[in-house]
N, C-alpha and C. Protein backbone atom coordinates (compact mmCIF):
# COMPACT_ATOMS: atom_id res chain seq x y z
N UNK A 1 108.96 87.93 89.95
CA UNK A 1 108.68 88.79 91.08
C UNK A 1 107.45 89.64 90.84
N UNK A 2 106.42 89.23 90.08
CA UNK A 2 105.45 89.87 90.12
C UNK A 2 104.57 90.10 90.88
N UNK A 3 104.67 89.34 91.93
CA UNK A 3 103.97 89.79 93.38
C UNK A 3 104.47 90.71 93.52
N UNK A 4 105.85 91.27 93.69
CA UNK A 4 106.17 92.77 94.28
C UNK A 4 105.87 94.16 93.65
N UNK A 5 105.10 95.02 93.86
CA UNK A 5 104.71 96.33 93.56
C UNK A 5 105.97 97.79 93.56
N UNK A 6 106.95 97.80 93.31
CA UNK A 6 107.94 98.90 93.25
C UNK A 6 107.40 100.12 93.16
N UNK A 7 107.80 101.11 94.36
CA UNK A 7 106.85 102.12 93.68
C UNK A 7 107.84 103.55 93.80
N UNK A 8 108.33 104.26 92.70
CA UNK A 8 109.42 105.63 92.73
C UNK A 8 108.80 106.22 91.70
N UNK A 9 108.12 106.01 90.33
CA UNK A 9 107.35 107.06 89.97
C UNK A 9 106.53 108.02 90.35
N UNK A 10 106.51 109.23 90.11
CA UNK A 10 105.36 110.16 91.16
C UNK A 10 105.30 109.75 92.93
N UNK A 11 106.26 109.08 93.12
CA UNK A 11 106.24 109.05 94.73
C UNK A 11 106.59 110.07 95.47
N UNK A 12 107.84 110.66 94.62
CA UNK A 12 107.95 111.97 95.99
C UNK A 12 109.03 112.53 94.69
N UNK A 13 109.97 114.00 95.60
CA UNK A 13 110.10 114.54 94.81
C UNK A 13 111.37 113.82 94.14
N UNK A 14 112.09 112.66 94.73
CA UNK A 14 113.28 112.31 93.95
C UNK A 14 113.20 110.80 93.77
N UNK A 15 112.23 110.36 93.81
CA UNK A 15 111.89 109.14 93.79
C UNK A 15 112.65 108.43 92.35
N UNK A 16 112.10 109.05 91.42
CA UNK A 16 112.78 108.62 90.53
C UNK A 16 114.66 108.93 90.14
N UNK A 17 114.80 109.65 90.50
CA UNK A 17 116.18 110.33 90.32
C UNK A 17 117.19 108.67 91.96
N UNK A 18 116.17 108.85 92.66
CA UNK A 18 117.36 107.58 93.77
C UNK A 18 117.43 106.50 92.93
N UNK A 19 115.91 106.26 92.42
CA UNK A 19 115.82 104.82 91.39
C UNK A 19 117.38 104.65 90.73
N UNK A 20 117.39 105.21 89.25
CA UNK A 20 118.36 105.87 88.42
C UNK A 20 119.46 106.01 88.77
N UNK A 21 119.61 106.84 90.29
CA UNK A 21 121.47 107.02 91.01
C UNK A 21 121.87 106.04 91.82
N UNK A 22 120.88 105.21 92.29
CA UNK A 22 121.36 104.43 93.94
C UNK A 22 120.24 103.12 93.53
N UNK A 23 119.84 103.07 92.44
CA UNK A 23 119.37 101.83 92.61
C UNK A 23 117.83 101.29 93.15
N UNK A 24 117.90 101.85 94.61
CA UNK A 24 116.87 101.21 95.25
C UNK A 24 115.45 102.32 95.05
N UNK A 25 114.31 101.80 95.80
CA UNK A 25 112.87 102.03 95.34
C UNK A 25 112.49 102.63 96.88
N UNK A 26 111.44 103.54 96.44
CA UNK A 26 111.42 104.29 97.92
C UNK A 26 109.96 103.36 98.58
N UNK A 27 109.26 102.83 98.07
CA UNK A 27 108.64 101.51 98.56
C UNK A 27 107.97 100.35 97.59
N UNK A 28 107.97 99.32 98.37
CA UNK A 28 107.67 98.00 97.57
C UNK A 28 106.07 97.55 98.24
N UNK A 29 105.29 97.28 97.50
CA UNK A 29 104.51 96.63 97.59
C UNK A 29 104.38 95.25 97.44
N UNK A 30 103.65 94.39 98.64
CA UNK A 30 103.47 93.06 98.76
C UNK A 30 102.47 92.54 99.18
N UNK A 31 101.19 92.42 98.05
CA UNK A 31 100.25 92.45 98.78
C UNK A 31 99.43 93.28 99.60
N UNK A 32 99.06 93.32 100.41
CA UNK A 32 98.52 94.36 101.29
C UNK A 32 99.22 94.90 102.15
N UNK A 33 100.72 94.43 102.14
CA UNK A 33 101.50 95.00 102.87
C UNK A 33 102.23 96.54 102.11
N UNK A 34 102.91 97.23 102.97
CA UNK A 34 103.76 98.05 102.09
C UNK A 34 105.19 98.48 102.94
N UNK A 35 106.25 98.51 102.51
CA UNK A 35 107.33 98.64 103.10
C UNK A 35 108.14 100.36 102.68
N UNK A 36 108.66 100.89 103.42
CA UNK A 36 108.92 102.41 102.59
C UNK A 36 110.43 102.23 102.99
N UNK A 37 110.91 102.96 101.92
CA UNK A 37 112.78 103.06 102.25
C UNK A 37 112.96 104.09 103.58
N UNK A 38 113.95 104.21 104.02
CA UNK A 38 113.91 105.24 104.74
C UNK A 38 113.96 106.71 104.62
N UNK A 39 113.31 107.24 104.79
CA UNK A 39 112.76 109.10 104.58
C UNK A 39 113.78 109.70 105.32
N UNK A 40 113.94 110.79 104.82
CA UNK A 40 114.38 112.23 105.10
C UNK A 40 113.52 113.48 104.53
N UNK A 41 114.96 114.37 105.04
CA UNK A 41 114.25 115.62 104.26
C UNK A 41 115.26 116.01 102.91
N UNK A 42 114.73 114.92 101.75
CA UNK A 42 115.32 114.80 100.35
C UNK A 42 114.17 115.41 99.78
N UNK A 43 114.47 116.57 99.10
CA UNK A 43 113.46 116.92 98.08
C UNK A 43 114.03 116.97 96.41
N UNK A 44 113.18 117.57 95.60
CA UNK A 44 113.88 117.69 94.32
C UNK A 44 115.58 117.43 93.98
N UNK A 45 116.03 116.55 93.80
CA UNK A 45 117.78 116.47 93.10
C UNK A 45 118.05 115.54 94.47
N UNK A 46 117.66 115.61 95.32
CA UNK A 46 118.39 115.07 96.60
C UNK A 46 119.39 115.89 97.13
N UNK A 47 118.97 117.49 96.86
CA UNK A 47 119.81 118.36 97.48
C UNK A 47 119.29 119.39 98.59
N UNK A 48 118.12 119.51 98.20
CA UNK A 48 117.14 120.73 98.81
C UNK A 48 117.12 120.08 100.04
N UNK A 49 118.01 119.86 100.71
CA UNK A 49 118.08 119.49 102.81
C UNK A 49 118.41 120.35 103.64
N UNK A 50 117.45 120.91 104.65
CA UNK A 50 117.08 121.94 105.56
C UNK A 50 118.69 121.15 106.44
N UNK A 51 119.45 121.70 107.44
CA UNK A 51 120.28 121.46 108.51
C UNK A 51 119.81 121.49 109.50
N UNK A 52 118.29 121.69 110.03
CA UNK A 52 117.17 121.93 111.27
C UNK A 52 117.01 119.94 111.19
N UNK A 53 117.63 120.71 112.21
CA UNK A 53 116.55 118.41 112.94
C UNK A 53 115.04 118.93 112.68
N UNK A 54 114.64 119.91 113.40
CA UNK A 54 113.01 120.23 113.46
C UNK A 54 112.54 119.83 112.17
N UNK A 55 113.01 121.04 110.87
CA UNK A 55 112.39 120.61 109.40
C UNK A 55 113.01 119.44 108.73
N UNK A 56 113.82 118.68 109.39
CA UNK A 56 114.05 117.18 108.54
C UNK A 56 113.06 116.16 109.20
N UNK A 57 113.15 116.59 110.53
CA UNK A 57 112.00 114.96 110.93
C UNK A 57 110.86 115.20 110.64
N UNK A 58 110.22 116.77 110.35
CA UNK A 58 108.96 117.15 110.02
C UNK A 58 108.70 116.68 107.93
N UNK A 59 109.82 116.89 107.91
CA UNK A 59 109.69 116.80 106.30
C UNK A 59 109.73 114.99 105.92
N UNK A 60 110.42 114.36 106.82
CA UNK A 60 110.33 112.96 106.76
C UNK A 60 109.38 112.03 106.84
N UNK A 61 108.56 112.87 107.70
CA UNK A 61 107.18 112.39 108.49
C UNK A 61 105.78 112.90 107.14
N UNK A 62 106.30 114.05 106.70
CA UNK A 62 105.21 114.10 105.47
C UNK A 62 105.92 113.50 104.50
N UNK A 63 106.89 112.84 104.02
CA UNK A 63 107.45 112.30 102.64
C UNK A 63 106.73 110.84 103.03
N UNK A 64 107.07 110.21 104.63
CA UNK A 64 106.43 108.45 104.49
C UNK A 64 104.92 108.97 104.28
N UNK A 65 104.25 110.18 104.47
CA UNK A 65 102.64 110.35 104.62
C UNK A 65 102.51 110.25 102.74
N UNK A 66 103.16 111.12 102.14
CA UNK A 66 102.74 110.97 101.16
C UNK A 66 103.05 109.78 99.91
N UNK A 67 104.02 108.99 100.39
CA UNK A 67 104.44 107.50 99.73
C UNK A 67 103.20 106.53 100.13
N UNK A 68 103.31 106.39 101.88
CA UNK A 68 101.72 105.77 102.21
C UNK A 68 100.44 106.05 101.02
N UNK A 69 100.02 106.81 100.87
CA UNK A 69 98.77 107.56 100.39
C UNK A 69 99.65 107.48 99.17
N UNK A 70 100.32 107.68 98.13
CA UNK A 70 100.38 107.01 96.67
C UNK A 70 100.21 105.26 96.94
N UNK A 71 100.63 104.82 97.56
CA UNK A 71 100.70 103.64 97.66
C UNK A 71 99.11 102.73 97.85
N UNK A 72 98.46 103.26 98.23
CA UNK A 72 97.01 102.88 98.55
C UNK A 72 96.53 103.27 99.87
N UNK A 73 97.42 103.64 100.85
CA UNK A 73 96.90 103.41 101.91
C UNK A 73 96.21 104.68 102.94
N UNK A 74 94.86 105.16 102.64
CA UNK A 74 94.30 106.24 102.51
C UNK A 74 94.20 106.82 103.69
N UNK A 75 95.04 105.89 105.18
CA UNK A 75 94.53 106.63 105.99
C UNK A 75 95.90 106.86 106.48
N UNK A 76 96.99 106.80 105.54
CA UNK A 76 98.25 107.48 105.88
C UNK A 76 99.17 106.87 106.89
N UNK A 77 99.44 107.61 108.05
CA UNK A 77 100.21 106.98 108.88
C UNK A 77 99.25 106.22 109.57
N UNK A 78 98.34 106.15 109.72
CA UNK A 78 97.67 104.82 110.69
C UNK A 78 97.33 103.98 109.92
N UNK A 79 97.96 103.14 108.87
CA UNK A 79 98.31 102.53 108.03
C UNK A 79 99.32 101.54 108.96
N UNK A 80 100.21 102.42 109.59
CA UNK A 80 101.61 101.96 110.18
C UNK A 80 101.37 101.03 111.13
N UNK A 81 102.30 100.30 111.15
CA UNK A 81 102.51 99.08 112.57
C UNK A 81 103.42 99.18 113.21
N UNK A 82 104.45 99.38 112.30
CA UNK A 82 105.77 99.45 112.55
C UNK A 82 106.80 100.52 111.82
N UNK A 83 107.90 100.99 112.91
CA UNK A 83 108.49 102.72 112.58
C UNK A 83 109.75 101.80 113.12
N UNK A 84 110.60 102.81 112.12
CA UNK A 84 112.31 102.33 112.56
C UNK A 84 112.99 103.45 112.30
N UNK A 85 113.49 104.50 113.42
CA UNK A 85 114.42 105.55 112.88
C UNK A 85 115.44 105.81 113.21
N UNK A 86 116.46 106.53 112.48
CA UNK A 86 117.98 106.09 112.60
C UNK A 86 118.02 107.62 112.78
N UNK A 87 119.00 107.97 113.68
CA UNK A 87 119.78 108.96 113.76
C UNK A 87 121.10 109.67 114.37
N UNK A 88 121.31 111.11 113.87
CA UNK A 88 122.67 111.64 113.47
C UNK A 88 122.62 112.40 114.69
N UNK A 89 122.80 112.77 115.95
CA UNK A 89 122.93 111.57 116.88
C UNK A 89 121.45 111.30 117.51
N UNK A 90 121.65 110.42 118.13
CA UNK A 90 119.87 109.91 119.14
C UNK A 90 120.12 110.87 120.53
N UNK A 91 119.32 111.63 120.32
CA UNK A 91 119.73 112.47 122.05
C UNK A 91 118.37 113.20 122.50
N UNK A 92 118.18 113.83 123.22
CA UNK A 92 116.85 114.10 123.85
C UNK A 92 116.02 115.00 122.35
N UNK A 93 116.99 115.64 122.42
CA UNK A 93 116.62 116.75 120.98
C UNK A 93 115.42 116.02 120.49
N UNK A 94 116.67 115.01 119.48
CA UNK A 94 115.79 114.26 118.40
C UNK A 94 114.06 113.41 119.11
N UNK A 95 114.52 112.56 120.19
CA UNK A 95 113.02 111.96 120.70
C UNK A 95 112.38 113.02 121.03
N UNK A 96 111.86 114.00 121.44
CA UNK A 96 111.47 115.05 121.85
C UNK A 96 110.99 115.59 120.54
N UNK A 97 111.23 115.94 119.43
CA UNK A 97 110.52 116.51 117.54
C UNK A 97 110.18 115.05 117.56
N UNK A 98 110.69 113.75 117.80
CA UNK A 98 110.30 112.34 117.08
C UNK A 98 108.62 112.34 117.67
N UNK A 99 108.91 112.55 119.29
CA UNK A 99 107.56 112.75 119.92
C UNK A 99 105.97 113.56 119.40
N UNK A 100 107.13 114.99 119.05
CA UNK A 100 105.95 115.69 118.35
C UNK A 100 105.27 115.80 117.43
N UNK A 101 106.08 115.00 116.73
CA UNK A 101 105.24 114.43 114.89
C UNK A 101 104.61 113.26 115.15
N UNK A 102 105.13 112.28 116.22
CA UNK A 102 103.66 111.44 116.54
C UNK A 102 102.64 112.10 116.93
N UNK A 103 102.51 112.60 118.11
CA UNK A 103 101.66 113.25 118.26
C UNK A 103 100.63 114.09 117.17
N UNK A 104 101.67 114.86 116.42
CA UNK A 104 100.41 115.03 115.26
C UNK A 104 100.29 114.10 114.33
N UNK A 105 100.90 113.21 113.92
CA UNK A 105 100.75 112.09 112.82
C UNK A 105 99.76 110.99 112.99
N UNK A 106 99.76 110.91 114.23
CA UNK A 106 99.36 109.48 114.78
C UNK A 106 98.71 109.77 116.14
N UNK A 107 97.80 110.83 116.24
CA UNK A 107 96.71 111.05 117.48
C UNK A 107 96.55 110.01 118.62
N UNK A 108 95.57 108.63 117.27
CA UNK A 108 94.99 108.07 118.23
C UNK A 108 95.92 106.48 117.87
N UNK A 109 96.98 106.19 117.48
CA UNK A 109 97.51 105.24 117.09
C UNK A 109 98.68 105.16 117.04
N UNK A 110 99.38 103.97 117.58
CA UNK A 110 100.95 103.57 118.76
C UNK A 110 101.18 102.26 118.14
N UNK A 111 101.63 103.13 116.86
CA UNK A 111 102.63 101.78 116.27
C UNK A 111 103.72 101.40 117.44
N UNK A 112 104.44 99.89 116.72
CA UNK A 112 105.49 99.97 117.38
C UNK A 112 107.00 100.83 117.03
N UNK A 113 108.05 101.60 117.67
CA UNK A 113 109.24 101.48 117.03
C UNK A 113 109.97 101.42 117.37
N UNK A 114 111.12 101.28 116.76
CA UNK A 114 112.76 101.22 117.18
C UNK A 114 113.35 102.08 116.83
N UNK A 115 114.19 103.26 117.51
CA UNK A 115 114.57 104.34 117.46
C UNK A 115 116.46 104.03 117.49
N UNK A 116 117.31 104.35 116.29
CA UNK A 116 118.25 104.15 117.03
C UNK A 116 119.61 105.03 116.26
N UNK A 117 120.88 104.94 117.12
CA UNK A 117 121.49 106.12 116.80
C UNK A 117 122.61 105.86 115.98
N UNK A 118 123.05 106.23 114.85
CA UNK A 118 123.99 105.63 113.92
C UNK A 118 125.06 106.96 114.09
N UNK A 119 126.20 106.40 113.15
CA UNK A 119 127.36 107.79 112.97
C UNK A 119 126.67 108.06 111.72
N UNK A 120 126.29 107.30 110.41
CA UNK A 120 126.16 108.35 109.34
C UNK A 120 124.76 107.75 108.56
N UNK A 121 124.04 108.38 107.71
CA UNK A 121 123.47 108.11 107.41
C UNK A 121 123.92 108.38 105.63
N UNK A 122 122.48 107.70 104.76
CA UNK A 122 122.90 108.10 103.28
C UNK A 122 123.24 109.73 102.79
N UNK A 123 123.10 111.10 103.15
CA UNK A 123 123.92 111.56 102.42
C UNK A 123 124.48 112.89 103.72
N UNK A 124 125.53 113.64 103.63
CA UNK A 124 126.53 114.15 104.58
C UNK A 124 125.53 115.11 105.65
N UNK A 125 124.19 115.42 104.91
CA UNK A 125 123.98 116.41 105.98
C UNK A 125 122.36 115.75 106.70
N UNK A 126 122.44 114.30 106.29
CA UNK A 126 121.33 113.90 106.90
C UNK A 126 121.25 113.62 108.48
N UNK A 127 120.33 113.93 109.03
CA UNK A 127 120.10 113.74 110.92
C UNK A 127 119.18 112.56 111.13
N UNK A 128 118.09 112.11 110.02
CA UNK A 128 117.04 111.16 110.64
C UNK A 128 116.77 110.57 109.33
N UNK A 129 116.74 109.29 109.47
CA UNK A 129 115.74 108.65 108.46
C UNK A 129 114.73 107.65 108.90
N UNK A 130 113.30 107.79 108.29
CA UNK A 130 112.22 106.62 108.99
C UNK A 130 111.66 105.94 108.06
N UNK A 131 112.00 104.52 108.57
CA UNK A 131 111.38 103.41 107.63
C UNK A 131 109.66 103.00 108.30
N UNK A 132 108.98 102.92 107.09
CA UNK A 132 108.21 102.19 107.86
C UNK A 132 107.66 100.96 107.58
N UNK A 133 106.42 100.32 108.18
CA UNK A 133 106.11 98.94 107.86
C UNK A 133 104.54 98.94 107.55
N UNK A 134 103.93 99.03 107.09
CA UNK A 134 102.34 99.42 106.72
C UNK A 134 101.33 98.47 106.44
N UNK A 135 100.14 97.96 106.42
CA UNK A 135 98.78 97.23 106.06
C UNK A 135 98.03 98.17 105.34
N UNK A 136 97.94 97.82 104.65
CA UNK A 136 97.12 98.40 103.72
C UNK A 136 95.46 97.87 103.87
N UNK A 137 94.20 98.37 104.53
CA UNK A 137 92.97 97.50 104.06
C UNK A 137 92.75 97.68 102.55
């Protein structure tokens, strides 16, 4: 599997600690592609989580910015093609902050996504997680 690029060192603040507890990698590299696990607002330990929808989708939206940009891809979210986000519940609230971090994330660029509403996510007090799908030039 040496085509694939794993990347949880120096990725974010618990990158390595999910590696280690849960196994999986917060993104893989393939080529010029790049794939990211799904984000929240996980910081240091995987405990430091705000209960604000506002500061989790805001904090989610800078965790895929800064995995993008370790990863190679320098122009961050317009990198993106493709967005997939899950949430605790899907209701105007949430599209409405989902709206406003495009808007600043992504000015001039309309990935595609799929927005959709689950009962739980990975840990008890999570509201949103966003995967994304990336090109790297």
């Amino acid at each position: 599997m040496s085509h694939l690029t794993y990347l949880n060192s120096g990725i974010s603040e618990s990158g390595d600690q999910i590696k280690e507890t849960l196994g999986y990698s917060q993104a893989v590299k393939v080529g010029n592609f790049v794939e990211i696990s799904g984000q929240g607002d996980m910081g240091a330990m995987m405990s430091a989580m705000s209960r604000d929808l506002r500061t989790q989708i805001a904090k989610a939206f800078e965790n895929v910015d800064l995995i993008l940009k370790k990863a190679g891809a320098e122009k961050g979210w317009g990198a993106v093609y493709k967005v997939r986000s899950y949430h605790v519940p899907l209701n105007d609230e949430a599209l409405e902050l989902m709206k406003e971090n495009y808007q600043k994330w992504l000015p001039d660029h309309a990935p595609t996504w799929t927005a959709l509403g689950v009962q739980r996510l990975g840990l008890d007090d999570m509201r949103i997680e966003i995967e994304v799908t990336a090109h790297i030039e």
